[in-house]
Protein backbone atom coordinates (compact mmCIF):
# COMPACT_ATOMS: atom_id res chain seq x y z
CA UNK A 1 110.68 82.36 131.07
CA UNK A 2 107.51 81.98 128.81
CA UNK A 3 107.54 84.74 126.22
CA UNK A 4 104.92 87.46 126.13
CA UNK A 5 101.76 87.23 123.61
CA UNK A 6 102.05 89.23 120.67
CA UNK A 7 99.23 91.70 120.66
CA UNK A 8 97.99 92.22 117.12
CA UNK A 9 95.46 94.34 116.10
CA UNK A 10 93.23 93.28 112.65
CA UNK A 11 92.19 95.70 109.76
CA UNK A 12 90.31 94.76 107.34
CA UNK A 13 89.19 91.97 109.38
CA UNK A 14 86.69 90.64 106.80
CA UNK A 15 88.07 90.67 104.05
CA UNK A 16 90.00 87.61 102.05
CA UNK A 17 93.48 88.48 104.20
CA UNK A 18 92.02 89.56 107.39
CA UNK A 19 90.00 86.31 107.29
CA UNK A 20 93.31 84.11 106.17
CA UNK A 21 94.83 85.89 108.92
CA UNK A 22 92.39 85.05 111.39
CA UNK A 23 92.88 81.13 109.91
CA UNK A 24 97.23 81.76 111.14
CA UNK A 25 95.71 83.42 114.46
CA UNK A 26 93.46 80.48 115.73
CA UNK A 27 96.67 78.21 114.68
CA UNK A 28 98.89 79.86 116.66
CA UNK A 29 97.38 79.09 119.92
CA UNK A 30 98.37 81.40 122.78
CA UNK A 31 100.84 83.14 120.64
CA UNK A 32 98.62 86.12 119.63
CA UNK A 33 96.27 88.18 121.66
CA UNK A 34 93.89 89.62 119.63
CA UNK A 35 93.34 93.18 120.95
CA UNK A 36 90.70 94.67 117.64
CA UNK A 37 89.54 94.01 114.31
CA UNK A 38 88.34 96.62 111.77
CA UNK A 39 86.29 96.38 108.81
CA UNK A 40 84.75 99.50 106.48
CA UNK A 41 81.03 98.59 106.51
CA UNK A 42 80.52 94.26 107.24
CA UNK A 43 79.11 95.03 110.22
CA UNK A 44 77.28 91.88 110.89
CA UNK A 45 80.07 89.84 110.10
CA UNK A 46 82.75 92.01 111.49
CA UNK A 47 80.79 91.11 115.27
CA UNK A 48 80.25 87.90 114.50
CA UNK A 49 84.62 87.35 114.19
CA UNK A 50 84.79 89.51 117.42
CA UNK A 51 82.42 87.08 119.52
CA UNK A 52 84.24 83.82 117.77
CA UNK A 53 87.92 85.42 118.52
CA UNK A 54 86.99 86.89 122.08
CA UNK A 55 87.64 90.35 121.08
CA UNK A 56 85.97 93.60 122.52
CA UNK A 57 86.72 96.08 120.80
CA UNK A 58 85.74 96.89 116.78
CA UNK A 59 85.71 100.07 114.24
CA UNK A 60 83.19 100.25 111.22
CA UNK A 61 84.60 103.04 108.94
CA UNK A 62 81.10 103.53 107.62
CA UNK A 63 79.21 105.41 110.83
CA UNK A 64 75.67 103.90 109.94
CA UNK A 65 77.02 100.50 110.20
CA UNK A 66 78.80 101.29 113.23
CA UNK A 67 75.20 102.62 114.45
CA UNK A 68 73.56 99.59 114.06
CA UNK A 69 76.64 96.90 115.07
CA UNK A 70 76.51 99.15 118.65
CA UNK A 71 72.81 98.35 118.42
CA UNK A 72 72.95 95.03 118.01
CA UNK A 73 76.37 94.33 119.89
CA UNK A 74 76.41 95.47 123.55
CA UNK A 75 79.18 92.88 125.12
CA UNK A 76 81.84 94.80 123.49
CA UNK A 77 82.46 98.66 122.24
CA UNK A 78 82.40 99.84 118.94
CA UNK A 79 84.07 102.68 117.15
CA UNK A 80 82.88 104.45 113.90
CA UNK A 81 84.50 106.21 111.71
CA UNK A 82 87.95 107.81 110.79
CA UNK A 83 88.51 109.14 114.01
CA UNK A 84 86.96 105.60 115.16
CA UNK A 85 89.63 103.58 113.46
CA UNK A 86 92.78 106.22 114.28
CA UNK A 87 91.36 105.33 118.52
CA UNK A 88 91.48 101.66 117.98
CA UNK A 89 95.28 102.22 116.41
CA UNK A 90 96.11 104.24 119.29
CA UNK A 91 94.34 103.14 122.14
CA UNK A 92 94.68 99.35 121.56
CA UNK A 93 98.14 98.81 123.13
CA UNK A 94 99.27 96.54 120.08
CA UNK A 95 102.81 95.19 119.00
CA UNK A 96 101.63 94.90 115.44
CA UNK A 97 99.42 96.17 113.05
CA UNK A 98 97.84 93.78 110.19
CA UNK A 99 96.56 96.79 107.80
CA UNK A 100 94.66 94.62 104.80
CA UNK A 101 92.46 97.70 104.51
CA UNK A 102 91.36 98.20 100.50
CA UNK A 103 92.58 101.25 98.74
CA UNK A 104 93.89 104.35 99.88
CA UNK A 105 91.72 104.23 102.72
CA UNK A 106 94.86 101.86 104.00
CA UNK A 107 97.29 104.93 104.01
CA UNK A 108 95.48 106.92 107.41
CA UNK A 109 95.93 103.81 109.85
CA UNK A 110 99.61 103.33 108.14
CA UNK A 111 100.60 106.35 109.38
CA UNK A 112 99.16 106.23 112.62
CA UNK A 113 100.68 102.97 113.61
CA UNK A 114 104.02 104.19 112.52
CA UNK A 115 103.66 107.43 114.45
CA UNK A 116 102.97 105.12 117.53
CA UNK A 117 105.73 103.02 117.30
CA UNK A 118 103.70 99.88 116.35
CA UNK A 119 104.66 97.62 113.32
CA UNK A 120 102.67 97.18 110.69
CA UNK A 121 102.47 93.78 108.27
CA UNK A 122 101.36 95.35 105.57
CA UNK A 123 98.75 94.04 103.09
CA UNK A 124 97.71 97.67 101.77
CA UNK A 125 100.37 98.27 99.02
CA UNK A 126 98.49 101.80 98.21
CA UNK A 127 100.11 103.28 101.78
CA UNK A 128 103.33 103.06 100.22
CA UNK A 129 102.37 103.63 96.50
CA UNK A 130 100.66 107.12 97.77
CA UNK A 131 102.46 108.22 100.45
CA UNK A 132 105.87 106.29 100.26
CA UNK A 133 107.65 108.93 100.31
CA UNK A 134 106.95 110.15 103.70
CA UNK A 135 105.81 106.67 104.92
CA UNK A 136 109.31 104.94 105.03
CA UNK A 137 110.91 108.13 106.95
CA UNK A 138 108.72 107.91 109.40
CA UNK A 139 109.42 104.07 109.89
CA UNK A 140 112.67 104.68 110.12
CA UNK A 141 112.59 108.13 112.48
CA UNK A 142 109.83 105.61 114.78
CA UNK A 143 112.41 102.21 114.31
CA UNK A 144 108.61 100.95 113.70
CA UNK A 145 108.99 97.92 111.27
CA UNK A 146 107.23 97.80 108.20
CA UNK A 147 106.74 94.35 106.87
CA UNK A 148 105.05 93.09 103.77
CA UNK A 149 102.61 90.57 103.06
CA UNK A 150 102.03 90.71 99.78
CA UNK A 151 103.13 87.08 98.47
CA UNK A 152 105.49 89.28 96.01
CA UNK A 153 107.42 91.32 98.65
CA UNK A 154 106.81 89.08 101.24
CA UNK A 155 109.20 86.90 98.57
CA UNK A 156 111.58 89.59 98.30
CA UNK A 157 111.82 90.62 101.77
CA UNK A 158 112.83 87.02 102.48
CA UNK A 159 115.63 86.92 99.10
CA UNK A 160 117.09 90.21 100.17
CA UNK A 161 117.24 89.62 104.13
CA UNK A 162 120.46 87.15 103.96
CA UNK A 163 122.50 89.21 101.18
CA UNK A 164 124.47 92.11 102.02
CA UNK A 165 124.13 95.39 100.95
CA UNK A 166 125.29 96.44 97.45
CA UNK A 167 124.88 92.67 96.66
CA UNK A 168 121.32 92.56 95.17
CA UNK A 169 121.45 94.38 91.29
CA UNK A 170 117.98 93.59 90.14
CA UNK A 171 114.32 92.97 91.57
CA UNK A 172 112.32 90.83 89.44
CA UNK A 173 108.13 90.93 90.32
CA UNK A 174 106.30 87.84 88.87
CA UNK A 175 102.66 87.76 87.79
CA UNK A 176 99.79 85.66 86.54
CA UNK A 177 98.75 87.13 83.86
CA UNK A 178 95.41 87.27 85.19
CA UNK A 179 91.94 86.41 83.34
CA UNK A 180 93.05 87.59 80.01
CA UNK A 181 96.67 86.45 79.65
CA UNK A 182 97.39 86.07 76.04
CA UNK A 183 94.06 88.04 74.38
CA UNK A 184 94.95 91.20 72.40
CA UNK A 185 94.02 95.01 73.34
CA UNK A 186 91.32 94.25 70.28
CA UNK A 187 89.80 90.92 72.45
CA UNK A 188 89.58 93.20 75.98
CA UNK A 189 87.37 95.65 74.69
CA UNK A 190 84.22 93.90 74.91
CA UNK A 191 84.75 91.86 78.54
CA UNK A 192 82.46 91.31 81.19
CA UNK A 193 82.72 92.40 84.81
CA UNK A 194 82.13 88.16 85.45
CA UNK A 195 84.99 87.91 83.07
CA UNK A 196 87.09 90.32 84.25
CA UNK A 197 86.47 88.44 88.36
CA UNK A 198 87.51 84.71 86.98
CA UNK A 199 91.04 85.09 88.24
CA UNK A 200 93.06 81.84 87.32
CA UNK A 201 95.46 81.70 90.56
CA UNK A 202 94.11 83.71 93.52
CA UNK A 203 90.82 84.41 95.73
CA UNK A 204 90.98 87.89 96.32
CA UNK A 205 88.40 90.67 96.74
CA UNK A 206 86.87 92.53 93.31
CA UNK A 207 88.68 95.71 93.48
CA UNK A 208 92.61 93.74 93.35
CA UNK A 209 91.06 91.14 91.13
CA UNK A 210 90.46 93.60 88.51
CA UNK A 211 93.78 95.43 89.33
CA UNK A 212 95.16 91.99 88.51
CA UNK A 213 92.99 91.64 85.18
CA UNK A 214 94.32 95.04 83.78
CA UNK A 215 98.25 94.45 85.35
CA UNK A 216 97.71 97.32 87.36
CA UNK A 217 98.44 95.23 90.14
CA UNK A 218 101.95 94.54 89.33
CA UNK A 219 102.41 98.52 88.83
CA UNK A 220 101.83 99.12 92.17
CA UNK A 221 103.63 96.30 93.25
CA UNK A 222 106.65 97.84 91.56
CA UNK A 223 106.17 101.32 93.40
CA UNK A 224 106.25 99.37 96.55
CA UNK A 225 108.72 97.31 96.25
CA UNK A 226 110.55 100.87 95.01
CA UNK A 227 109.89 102.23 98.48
CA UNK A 228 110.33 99.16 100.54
CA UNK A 229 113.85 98.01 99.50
CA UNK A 230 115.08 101.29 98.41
CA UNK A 231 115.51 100.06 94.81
CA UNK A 232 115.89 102.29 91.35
CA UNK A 233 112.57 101.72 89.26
CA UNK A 234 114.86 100.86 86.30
CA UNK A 235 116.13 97.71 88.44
CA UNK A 236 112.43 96.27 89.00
CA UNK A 237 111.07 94.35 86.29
CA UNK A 238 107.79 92.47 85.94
CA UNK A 239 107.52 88.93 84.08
CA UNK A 240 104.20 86.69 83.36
CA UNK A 241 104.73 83.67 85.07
CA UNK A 242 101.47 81.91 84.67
CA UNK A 243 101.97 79.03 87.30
CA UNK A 244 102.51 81.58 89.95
CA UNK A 245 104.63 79.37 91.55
CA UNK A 246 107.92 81.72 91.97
CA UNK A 247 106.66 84.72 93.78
CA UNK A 248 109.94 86.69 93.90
CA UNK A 249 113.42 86.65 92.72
CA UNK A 250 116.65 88.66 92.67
CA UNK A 251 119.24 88.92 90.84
CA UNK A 252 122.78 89.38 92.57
CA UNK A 253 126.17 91.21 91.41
CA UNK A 254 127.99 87.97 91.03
CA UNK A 255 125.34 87.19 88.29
CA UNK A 256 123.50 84.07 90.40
CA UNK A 257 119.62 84.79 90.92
CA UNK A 258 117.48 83.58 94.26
CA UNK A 259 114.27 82.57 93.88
CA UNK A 260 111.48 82.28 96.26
CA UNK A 261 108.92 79.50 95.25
CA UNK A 262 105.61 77.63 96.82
CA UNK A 263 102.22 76.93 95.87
CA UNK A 264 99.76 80.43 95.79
CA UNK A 265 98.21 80.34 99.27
CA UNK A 266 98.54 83.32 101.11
CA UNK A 267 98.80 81.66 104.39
CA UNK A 268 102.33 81.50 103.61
CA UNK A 269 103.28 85.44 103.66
CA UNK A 270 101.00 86.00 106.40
CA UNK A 271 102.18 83.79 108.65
CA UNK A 272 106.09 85.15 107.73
CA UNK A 273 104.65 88.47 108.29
CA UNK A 274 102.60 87.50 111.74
CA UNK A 275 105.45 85.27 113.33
CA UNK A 276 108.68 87.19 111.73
CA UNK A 277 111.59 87.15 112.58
CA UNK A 278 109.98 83.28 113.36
CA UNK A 279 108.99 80.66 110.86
CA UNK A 280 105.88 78.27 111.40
CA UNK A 281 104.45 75.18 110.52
CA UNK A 282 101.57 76.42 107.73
CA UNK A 283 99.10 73.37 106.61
CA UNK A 284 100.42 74.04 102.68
CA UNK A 285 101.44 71.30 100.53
CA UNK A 286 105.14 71.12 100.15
CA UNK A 287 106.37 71.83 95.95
CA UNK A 288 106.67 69.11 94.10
CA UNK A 289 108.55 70.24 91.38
CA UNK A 290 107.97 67.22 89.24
CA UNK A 291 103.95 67.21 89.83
CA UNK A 292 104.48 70.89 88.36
CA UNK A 293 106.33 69.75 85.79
CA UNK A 294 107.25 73.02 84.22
CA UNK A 295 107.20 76.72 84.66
CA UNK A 296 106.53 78.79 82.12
CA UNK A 297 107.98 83.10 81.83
CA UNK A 298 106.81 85.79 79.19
CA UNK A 299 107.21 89.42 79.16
CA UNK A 300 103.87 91.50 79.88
CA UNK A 301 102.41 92.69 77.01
CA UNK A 302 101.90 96.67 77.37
CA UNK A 303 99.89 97.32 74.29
CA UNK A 304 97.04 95.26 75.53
CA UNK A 305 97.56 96.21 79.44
CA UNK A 306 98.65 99.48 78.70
CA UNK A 307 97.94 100.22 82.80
CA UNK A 308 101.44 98.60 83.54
CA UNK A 309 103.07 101.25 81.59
CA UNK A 310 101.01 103.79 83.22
CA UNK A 311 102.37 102.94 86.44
CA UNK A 312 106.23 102.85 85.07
CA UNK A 313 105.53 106.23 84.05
CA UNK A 314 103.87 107.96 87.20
CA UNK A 315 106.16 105.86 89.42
CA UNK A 316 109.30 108.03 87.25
CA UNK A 317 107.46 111.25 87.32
CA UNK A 318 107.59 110.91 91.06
CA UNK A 319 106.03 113.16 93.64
CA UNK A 320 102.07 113.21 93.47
CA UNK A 321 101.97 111.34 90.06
CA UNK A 322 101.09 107.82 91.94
CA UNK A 323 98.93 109.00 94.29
CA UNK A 324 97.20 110.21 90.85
CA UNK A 325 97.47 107.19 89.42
CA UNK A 326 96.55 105.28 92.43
CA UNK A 327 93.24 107.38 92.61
CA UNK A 328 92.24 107.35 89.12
CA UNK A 329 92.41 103.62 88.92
CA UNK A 330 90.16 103.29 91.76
CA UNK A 331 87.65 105.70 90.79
CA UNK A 332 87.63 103.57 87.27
CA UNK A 333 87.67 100.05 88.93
CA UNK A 334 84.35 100.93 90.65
CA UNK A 335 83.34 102.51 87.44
CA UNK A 336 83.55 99.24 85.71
CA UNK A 337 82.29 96.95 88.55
CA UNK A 338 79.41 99.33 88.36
CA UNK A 339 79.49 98.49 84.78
CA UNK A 340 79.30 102.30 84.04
CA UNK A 341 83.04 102.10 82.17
CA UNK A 342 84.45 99.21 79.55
CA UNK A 343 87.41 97.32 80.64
CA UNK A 344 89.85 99.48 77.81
CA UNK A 345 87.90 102.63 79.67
CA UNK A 346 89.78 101.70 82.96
CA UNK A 347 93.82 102.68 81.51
CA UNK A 348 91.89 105.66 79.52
CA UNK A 349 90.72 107.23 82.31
CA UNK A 350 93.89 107.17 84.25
CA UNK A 351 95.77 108.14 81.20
CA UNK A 352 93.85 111.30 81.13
CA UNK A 353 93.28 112.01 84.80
CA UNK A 354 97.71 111.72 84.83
CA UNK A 355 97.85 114.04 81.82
CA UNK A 356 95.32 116.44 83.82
CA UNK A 357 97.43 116.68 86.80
CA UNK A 358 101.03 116.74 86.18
CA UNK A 359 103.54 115.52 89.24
CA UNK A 360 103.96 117.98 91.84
CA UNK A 361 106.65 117.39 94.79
CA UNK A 362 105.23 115.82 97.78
CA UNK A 363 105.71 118.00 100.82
CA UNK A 364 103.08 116.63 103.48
CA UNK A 365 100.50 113.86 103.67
CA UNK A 366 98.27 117.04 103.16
CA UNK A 367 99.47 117.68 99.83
CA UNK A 368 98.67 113.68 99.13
CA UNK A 369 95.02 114.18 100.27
CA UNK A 370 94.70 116.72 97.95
CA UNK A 371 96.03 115.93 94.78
CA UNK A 372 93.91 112.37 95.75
CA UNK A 373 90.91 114.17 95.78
CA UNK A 374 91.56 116.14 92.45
CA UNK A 375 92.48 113.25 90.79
CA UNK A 376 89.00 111.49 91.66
CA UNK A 377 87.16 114.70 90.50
CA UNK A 378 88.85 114.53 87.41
CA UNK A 379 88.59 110.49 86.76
CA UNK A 380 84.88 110.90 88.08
CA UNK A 381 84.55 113.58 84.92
CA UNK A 382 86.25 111.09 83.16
CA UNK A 383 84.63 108.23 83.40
CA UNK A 384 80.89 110.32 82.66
CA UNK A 385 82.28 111.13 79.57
CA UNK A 386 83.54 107.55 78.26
CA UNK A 387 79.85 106.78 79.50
CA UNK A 388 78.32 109.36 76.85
CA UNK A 389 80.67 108.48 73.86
């Protein structure tokens, strides 16, 4: 009997993953059924991808781009806003969920699709690093899959599937290094946004490319990877691994360690995510190990990317304390792409914002909205005073 089309359901649809995703999609042939794509305010390109994928139905976060894609768009129907985006969840009828929303944005949508029933590949780490706590619950009350496309979890989830429980002891989270791998905290104070952008491995978008410049990104990583495999923070560690070549690894109680390796193309984890429990052919060069010739490890170096640390520390204090840190660094991220805030201004700002607003115990996705939006009043303050000193 020929098996059903997945429906799958896009957001974040313009975006670096969305598009990548859209690459797996056209690849797949009549596997997937595209049933709506998202995107916050690409309006223009958002309908172009719904006329080249055949897809009639879109949401624009932003309402005045909404406006004008309904104005310009009239074979299909588009949906604006919030309450736009929770009615394409809802409404859409899908079997999965590719959430590559940016930000905390990501966290709404999450929770919706969860609350359906639907799974959710997920590309926005922040739903878990803000609302974790209440996000894997309801996956588990819903049976609702959650699985992760990050290359680094994506790695994990893969290392930990085959091993029984009890058997894994350690998590270990690899990254680049970014731009400014090997420069002291002395050498970052002066660097350019177009510095900070020039990220040696990956294509991404500005806001994780600048998470990846300060190691933020691997802090969050390690919160998520907390939540998703239920593992203590004082068994995930983070090590520079400049090659990016081994996403993943873990280490196991009869002291052997699994690694997952591959050359950086993100077609790879989306795909696994897209097609899971299923593996595809992906058009990716196969490792060579000898062309590579060597892989290099270092520890991170927390005096000069003191935002790691940060993220060791709110991911401890628990509760609100990383949906604090999760909102301070993205009010100072847009502070420094706005070139309002030096790169060294980005952990100082969440430093104080987190000493401003100590961890409080998470008892509703309520309580998460608010302490997000007192953390961006506070980082806002912030960053206007870093500006006048």
């Amino acid at each position: 009997m020929a098996r059903r089309m997945k429906r799958l359901l896009i957001l974040g649809a313009t975006g670096s993953i969305g598009l990548q995703a859209l690459d797996v999609v056209a690849r797949a042939g009549e596997e997937f059924e595209l049933v709506g794509l998202s995107a916050e305010r690409s309006h223009e390109r958002l309908v172009a991808l719904a006329e080249e994928h055949g897809v009639r139905r879109i949401a624009l976060g932003d309402a005045d781009a909404a406006a004008r894609a309904a104005e310009a768009w009239t074979e299909g129907e588009v949906l604006a806003g919030p309450e736009g985006l929770v009615r394409l969840v809802t409404e859409s009828g899908a079997d999965l969920v590719l959430n590559a929303i940016v930000g905390s944005a990501g966290l709404g949508p999450t929770v919706v699709a969860l609350t359906e029933g639907i799974d959710v590949a997920l590309a926005n780490k922040e739903s878990l690093v803000v609302g974790g706590d209440l996000v894997m619950p309801l996956a588990e009350a819903t049976g609702a899959q959650l699985i992760p496309v990050d290359s680094e979890h994506s790695a994990l989830h893969q290392l930990i599937a085959g091993e029984a429980a009890g058997a894994v002891d350690r998590l270990v989270i690899t990254a680049s290094g970014g731009p400014f791998r090997g420069r002291s905290r002395a050498e970052l104070e002066d660097v350019s946004v177009e510095d900070a952008l020039q990220h040696p491995t990956w294509a991404m978008g500005g806001k994780i490319t600048i998470d990846s410049a300060t190691l933020m990104n691997k802090g969050l990583e390690v919160i998520e990877a907390h939540h998703l495999f239920g593992t203590p923070y004082d068994r995930i560690d983070v090590v520079v691994h400049p090659q990016s070549i081994v996403h993943g690894m873990v280490q196991l109680c009869d002291g052997a360690s699994l690694a997952h390796l591959g050359h950086p193309d993100m077609r790879v984890p989306i795909a696994y995510a897209l097609h899971h429990p299923e593996r595809v052919d992906v058009p990716v060069p196969a490792l060579d190990l000898a062309q590579v010739g060597s892989l290099t490890f270092e520890p991170p170096d927390l005096e000069a990317f003191p935002a790691l640390g940060l993220a060791f520390a709110a991911a401890r204090a628990g509760g609100t304390a990383p949906c604090v840190l999760n909102a301070a660094n993205e009010v100072a991220v847009h502070a420094f792409l706005g070139e309002r805030l030096g790169f060294m201004g980005i952990p100082a700002v969440i430093e104080g914002t987190l000493e401003q607003l100590p961890a409080r115990t998470v008892h509703s996705f309520e309580s998460l909205y608010e302490a997000d939006a007192e953390a961006r009043r506070i980082a806002g303050e912030l960053v206007a005073q870093e500006a006048l000193a």
